[in-house]
Protein backbone atom coordinates (compact mmCIF):
# COMPACT_ATOMS: atom_id res chain seq x y z
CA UNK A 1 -21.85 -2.90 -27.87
CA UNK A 2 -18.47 -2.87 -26.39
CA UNK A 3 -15.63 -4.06 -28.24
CA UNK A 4 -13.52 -7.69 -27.36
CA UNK A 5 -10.02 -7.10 -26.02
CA UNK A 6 -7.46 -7.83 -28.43
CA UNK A 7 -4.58 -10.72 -28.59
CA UNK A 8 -2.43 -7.61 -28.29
CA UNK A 9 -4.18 -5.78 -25.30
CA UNK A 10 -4.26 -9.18 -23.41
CA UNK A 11 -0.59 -9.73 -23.92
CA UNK A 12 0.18 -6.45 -22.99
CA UNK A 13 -1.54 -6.92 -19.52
CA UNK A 14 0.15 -10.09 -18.84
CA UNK A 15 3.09 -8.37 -19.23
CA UNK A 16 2.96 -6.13 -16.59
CA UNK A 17 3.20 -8.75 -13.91
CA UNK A 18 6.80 -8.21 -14.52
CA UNK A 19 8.80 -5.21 -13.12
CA UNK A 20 10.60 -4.13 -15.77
CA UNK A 21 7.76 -3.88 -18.14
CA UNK A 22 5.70 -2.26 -15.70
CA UNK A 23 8.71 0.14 -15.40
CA UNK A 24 9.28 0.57 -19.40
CA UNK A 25 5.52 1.55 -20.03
CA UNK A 26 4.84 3.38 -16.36
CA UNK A 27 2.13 1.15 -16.27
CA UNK A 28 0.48 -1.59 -13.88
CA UNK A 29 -1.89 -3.38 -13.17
CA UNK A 30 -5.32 -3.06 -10.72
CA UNK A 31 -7.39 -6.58 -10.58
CA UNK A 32 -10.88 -7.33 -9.00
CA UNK A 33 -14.25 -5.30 -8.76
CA UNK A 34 -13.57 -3.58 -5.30
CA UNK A 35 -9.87 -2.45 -5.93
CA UNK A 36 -10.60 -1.08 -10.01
CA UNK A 37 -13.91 0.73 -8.37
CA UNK A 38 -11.25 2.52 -5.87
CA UNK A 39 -9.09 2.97 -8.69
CA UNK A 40 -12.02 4.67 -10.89
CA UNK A 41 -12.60 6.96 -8.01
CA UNK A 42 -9.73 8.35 -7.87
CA UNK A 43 -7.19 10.42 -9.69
CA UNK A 44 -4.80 7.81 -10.77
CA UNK A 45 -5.23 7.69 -14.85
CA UNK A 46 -6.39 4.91 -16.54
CA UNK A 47 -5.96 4.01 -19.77
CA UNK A 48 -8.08 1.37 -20.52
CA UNK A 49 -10.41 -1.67 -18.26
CA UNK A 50 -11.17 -5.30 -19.36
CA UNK A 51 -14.70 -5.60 -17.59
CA UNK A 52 -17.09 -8.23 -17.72
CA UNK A 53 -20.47 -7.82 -18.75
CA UNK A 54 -22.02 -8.21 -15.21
CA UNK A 55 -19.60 -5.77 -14.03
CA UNK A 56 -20.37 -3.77 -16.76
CA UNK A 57 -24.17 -3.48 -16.34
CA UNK A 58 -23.82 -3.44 -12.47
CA UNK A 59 -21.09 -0.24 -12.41
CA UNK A 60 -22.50 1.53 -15.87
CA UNK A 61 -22.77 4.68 -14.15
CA UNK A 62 -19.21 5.01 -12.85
CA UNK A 63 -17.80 3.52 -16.07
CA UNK A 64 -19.68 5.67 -18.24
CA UNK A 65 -16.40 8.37 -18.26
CA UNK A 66 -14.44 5.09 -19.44
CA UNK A 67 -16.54 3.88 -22.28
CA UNK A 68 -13.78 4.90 -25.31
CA UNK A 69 -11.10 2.58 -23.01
CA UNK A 70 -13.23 -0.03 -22.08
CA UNK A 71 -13.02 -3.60 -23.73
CA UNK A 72 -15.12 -6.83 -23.21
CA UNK A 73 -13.97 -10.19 -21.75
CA UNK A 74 -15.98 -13.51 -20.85
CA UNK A 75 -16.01 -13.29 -16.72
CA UNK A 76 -14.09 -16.48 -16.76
CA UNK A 77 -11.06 -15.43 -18.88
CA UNK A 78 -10.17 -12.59 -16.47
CA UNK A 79 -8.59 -14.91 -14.52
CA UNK A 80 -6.58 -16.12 -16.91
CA UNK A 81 -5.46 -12.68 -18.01
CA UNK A 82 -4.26 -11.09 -14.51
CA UNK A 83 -2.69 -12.59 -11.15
CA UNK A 84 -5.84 -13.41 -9.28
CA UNK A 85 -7.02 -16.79 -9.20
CA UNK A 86 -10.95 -15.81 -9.26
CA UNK A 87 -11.57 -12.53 -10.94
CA UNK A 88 -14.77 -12.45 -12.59
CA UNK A 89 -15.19 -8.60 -12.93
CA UNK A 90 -12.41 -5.94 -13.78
CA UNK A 91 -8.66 -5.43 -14.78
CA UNK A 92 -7.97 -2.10 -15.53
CA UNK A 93 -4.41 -0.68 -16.69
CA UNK A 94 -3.38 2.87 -15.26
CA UNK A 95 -0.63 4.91 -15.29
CA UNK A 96 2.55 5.14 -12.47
CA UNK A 97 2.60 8.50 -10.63
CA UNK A 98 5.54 10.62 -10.41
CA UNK A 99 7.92 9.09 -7.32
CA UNK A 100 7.15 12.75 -5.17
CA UNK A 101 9.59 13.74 -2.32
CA UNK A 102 7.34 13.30 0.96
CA UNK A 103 7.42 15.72 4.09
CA UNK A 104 6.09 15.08 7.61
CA UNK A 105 3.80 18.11 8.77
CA UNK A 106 3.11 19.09 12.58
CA UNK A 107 0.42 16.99 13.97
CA UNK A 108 1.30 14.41 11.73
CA UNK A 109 2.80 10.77 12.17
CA UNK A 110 3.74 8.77 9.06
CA UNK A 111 5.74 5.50 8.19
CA UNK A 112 8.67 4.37 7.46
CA UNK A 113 9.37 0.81 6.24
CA UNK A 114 12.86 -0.68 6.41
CA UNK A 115 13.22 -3.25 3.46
CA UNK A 116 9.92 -4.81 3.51
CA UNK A 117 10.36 -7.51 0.88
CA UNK A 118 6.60 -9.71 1.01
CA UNK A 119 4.56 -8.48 -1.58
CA UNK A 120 1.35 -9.20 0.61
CA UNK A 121 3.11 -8.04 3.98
CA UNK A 122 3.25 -3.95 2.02
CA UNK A 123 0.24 -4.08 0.48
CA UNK A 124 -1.00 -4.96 4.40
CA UNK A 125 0.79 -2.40 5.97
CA UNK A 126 -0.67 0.31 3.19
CA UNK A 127 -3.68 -0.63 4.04
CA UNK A 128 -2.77 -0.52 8.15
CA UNK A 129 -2.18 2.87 7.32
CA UNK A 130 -5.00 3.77 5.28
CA UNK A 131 -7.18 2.33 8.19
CA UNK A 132 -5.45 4.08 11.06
CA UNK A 133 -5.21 7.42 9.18
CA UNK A 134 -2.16 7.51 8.15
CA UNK A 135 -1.64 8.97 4.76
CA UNK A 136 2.49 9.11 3.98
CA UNK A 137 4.27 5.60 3.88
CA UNK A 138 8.37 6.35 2.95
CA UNK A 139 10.13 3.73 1.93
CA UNK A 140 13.76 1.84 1.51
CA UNK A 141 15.06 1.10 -1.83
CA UNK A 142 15.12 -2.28 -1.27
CA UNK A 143 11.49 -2.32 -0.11
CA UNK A 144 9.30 -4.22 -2.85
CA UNK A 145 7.56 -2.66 -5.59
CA UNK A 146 4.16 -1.03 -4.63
CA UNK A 147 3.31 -1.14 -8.49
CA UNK A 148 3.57 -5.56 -7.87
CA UNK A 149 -0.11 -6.89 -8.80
CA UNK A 150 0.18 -8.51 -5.10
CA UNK A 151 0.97 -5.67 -3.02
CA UNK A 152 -2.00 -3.65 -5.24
CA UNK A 153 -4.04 -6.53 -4.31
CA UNK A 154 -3.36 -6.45 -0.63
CA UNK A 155 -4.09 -3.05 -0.49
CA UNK A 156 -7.55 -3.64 -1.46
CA UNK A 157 -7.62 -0.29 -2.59
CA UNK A 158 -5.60 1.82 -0.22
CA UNK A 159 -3.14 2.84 -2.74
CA UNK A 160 -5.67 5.14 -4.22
CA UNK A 161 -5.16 7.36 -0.30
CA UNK A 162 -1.59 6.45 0.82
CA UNK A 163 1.44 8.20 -0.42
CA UNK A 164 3.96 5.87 -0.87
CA UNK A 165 8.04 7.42 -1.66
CA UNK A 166 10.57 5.54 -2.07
CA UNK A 167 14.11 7.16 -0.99
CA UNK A 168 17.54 6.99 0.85
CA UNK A 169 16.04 6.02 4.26
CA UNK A 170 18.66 6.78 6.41
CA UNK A 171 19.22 10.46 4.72
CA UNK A 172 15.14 10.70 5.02
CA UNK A 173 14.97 10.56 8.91
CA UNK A 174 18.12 11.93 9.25
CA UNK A 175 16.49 14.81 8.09
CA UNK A 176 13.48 14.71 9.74
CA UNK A 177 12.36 16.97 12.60
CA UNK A 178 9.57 15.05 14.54
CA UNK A 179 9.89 11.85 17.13
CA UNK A 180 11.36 8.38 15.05
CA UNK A 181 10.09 5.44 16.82
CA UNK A 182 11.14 1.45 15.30
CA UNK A 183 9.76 -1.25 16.11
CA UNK A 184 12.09 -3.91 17.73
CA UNK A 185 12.88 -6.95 19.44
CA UNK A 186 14.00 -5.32 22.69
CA UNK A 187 13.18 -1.71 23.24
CA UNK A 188 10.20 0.32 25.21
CA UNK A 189 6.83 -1.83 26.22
CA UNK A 190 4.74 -0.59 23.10
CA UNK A 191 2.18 -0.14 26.12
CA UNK A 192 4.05 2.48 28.31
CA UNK A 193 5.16 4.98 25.04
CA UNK A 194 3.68 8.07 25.09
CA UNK A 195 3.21 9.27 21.49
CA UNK A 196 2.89 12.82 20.94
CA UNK A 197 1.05 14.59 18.01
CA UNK A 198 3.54 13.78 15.12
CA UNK A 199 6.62 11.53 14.47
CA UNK A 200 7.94 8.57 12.41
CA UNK A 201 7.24 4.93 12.87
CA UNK A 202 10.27 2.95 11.50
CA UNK A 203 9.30 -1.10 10.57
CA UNK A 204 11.57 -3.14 9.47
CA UNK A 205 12.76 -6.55 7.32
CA UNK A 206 10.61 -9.43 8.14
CA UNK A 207 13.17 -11.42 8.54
CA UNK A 208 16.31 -9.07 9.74
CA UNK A 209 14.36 -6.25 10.89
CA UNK A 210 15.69 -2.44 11.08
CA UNK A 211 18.85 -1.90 9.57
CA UNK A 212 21.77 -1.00 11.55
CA UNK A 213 22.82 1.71 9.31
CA UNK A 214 19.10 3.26 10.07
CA UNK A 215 18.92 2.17 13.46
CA UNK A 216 21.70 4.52 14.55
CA UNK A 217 19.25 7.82 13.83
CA UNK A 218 16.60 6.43 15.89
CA UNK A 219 15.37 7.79 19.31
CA UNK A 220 12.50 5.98 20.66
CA UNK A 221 13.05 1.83 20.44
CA UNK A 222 10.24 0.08 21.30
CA UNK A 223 8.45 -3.52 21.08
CA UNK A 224 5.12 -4.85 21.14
CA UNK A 225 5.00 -7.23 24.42
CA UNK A 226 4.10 -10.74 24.05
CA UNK A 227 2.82 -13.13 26.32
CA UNK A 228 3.04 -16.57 24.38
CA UNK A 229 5.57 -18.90 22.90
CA UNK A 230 5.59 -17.24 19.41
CA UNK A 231 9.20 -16.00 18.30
CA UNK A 232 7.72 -13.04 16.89
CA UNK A 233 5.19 -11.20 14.92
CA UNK A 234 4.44 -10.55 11.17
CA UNK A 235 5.55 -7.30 10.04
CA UNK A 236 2.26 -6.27 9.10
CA UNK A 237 0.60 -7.45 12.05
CA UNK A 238 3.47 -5.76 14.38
CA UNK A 239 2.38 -2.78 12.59
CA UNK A 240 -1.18 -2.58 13.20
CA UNK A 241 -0.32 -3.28 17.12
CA UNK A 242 1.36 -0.02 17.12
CA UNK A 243 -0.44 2.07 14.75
CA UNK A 244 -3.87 1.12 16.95
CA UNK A 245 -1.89 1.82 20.26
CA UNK A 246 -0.69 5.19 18.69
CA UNK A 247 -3.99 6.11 17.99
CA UNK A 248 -5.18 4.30 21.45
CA UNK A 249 -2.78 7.01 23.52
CA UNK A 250 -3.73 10.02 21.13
CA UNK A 251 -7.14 9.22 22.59
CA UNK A 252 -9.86 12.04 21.98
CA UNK A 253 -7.46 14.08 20.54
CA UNK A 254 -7.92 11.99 16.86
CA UNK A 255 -11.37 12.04 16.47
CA UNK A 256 -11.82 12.70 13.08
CA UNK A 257 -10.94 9.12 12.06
CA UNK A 258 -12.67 6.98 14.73
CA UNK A 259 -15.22 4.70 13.76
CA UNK A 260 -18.78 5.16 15.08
C-alpha cells in the first residue's frame, strides 16, 4: 500500500509554481501522465511522484524503480495540487540540471531564441525543435524560465531531448563559427534560402522581435512570406515554418529523422 502525500509534500509542490522557490530548492515541477512518463524515461532525477491509483496500476512497471518516492493522491485532487486544470494521473518533482555551456558541431543547426517571454510560445518552440531534430536551443537572459510548469507543459515532454542554455546571446553567436540566420519582418523569402549543413536560427521577442544589439552579428535575414491580411505570425508558429523549410531544402540529406 502506498503511502498519502503529506500537508507538507503538497505545500511544497505548490510552491514551486513560483520561480524563486523553484530556484532555492533546484527543483520543479512535471504535471500530467504523458509528460512525467517522458520524465521517468529519462535521466533527469526525480525525487519523488504524486500518482493516482489508476496511473499507478496502469504504469506499475515503469514506476516500480520509484516505489520508495512515490505517494498516493485521489485522481481528483491532482488538480488542485499542480497548474493543470484536469490532471488525473501524475505530478512528479525532479531536480534542475546544471545550466551547461552549449557548442554547435559541423553538420549541425541549433536555435537561438531572442527574449521569448510566453511561457506556452517556449515550451512550443522546444518542442518545434524536438520534432524537427533539433537538439540545442540557446537562449537570452531575458527569455522565460524553461523550469515554468507552463513551458514544461508545452513541451509535452521535449525537455527530456532538448538542451536548453541560457547565456549572453550576443557574446554566444558572436562566437560562433557556422551560418546565423533570424527570422524577420523584412529579410530573404524563407523560400529562396539555401541552408547548408549547420548554422544558427536566431527567433526573436513576440512582440519586438530580434534585438538590435544581436541583430548586428547576424548574416543571413530572412522572413517567412505571407499571402493574407495577418500582421504577422506567432513566434512559435514562425518557427516551425522555418525549421520544416530547413529540413525541406536539406532534402535527402536528413534522413535519419523523417517520418515514414
Amino acid at each position: 500500500m502506498l503511502p498519502l502525500a503529506s500537508k507538507e509534500k503538497i505545500k511544497f509542490i505548490k510552491s514551486l509554481q513560483l520561480r524563486k522557490n523553484r530556484q532555492k530548492d533546484q527543483s520543479f515541477l512535471v504535471e500530467g501522465s504523458k509528460s512525467v512518463i517522458e520524465l521517468l524515461r529519462s535521466d533527469f532525477l526525480v525525487t519523488y511522484l504524486l500518482v493516482s491509483k489508476l496511473f499507478y496500476q496502469t504504469h506499475f512497471t515503469l514506476l516500480e524503480p520509484y516505489l520508495s518516492r512515490i505517494y498516493m493522491v485521489k485522481s481528483d485532487t491532482l488538480d488542485k495540487i499542480g497548474s493543470f486544470k484536469t490532471n488525473n494521473a501524475a505530478i512528479a518533482v525532479a531536480k534542475i540540471t546544471p545550466n551547461l555551456p552549449l557548442k554547435i558541431n559541423k553538420n549541425e543547426f541549433s536555435l537561438a531564441l531572442d527574449g521569448i517571454k510566453d511561457p506556452g510560445n517556449l515550451g512550443s518552440m522546444i518542442r518545434i525543435a524536438d520534432w524537427y531534430g533539433i537538439s540545442k536551443v540557446i537562449v537570452s537572459k531575458s527569455t522565460a524560465d524553461i523550469y515554468n510548469p507552463k513551458v514544461i507543459a508545452a513541451t509535452m515532454g521535449s525537455f527530456t531531448r532538448v538542451k536548453v542554455f541560457y547565456t549572453d546571446l550576443s557574446a554566444f553567436i558572436r562566437e560562433v563559427n557556422v551560418e546565423v540566420f533570424g527570422a524577420f519582418l523584412e529579410g530573404t523569402n524563407l523560400h529562396e534560402v539555401k541552408f547548408g549543413n549547420e548554422g544558427l536560427i536566431v527567433i526573436g521577442n513576440e512582440s519586438t522581435g530580434i534585438s538590435s544589439e544581436i541583430e548586428q552579428h547576424i548574416q543571413n535575414k530572412i522572413t517567412v512570406p505571407g499571402f493574407g491580411g495577418a500582421e504577422s505570425l506567432n513566434a512559435a508558429m514562425s518557427t516551425a515554418v522555418i525549421c520544416d523549410n530547413l529540413r525541406r531544402c536539406q532534402g535527402s540529406d536528413f534522413p535519419s529523422i523523417a517520418r515514414k
